[in-house]
C-alpha atoms as a PDB file:
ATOM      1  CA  UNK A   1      27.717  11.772  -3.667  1.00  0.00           C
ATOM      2  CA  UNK A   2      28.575  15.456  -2.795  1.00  0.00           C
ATOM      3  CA  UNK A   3      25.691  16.480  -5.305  1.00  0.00           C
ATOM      4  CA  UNK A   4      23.165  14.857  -3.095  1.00  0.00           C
ATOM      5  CA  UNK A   5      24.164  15.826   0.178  1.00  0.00           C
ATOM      6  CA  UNK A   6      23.996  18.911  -1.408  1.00  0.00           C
ATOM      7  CA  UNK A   7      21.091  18.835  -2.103  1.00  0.00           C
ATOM      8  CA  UNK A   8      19.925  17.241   1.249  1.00  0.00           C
ATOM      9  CA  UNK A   9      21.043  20.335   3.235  1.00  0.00           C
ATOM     10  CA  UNK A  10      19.439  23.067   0.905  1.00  0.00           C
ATOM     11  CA  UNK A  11      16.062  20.518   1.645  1.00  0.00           C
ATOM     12  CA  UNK A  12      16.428  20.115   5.405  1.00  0.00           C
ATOM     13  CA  UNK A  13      17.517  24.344   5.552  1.00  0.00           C
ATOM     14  CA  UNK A  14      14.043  25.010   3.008  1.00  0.00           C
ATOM     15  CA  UNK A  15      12.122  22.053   5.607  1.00  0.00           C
ATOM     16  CA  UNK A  16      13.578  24.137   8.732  1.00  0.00           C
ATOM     17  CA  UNK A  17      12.447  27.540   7.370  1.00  0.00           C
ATOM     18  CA  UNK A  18       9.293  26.431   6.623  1.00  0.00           C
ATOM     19  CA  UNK A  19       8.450  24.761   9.853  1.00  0.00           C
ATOM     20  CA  UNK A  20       9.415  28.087  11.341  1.00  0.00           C
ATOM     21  CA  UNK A  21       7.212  30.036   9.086  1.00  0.00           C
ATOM     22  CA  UNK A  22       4.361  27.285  10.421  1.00  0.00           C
ATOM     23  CA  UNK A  23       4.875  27.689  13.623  1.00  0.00           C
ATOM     24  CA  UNK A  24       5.055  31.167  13.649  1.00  0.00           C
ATOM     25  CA  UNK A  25       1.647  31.291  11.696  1.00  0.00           C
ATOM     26  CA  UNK A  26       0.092  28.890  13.958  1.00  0.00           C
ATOM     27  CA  UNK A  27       1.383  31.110  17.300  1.00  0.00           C
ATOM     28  CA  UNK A  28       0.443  34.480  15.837  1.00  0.00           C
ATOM     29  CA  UNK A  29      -1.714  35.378  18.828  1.00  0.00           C
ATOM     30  CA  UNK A  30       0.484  35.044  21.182  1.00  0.00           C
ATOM     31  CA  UNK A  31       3.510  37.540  22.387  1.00  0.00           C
ATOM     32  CA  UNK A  32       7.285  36.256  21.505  1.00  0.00           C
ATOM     33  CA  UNK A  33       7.537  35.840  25.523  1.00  0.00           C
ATOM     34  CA  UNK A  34       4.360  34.074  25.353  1.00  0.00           C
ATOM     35  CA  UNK A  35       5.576  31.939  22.312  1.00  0.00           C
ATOM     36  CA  UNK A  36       8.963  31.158  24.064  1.00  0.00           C
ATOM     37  CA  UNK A  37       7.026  30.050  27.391  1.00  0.00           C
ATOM     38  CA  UNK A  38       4.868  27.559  25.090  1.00  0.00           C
ATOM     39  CA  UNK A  39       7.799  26.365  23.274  1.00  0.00           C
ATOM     40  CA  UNK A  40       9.416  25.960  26.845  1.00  0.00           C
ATOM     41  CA  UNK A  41       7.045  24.124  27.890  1.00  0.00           C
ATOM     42  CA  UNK A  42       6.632  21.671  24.678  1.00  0.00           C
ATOM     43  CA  UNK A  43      10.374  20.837  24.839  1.00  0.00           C
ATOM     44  CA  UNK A  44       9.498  20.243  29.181  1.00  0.00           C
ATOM     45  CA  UNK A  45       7.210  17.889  28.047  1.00  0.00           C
ATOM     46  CA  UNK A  46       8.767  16.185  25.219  1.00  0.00           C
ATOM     47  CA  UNK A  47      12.013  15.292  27.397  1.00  0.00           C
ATOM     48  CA  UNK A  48       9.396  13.674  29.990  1.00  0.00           C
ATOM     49  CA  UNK A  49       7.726  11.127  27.369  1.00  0.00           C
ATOM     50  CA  UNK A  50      11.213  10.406  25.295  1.00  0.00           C
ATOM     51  CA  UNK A  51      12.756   9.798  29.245  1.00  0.00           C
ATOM     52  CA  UNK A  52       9.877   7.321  29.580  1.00  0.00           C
ATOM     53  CA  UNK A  53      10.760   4.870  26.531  1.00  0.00           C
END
């Protein structure tokens, strides 16, 4: 079982880098302080609608 979980967190670490890399990509015109203020705002907004259910 170890060899899988293994496995699992080199998958979710290669997952998180690459939704990094995506977001990144997808942000590129924007300034880091503009890029934390929108990801700021996304987690505002997320906590609202997951408060809701």
């Amino acid at each position: 079982m170890g060899f899988f979980l293994a496995k699992g967190e080199a998958l979710t670490e290669q997952l998180k880098q690459l939704a990094e890399q995506s977001d990144i990509n997808a942000t590129q015109t924007l300034s880091e302080i503009e890029r934390r203020q929108l990801l700021s705002l996304l987690v505002k907004i997320y906590a609202a609608e997951t408060s809701e259910e």
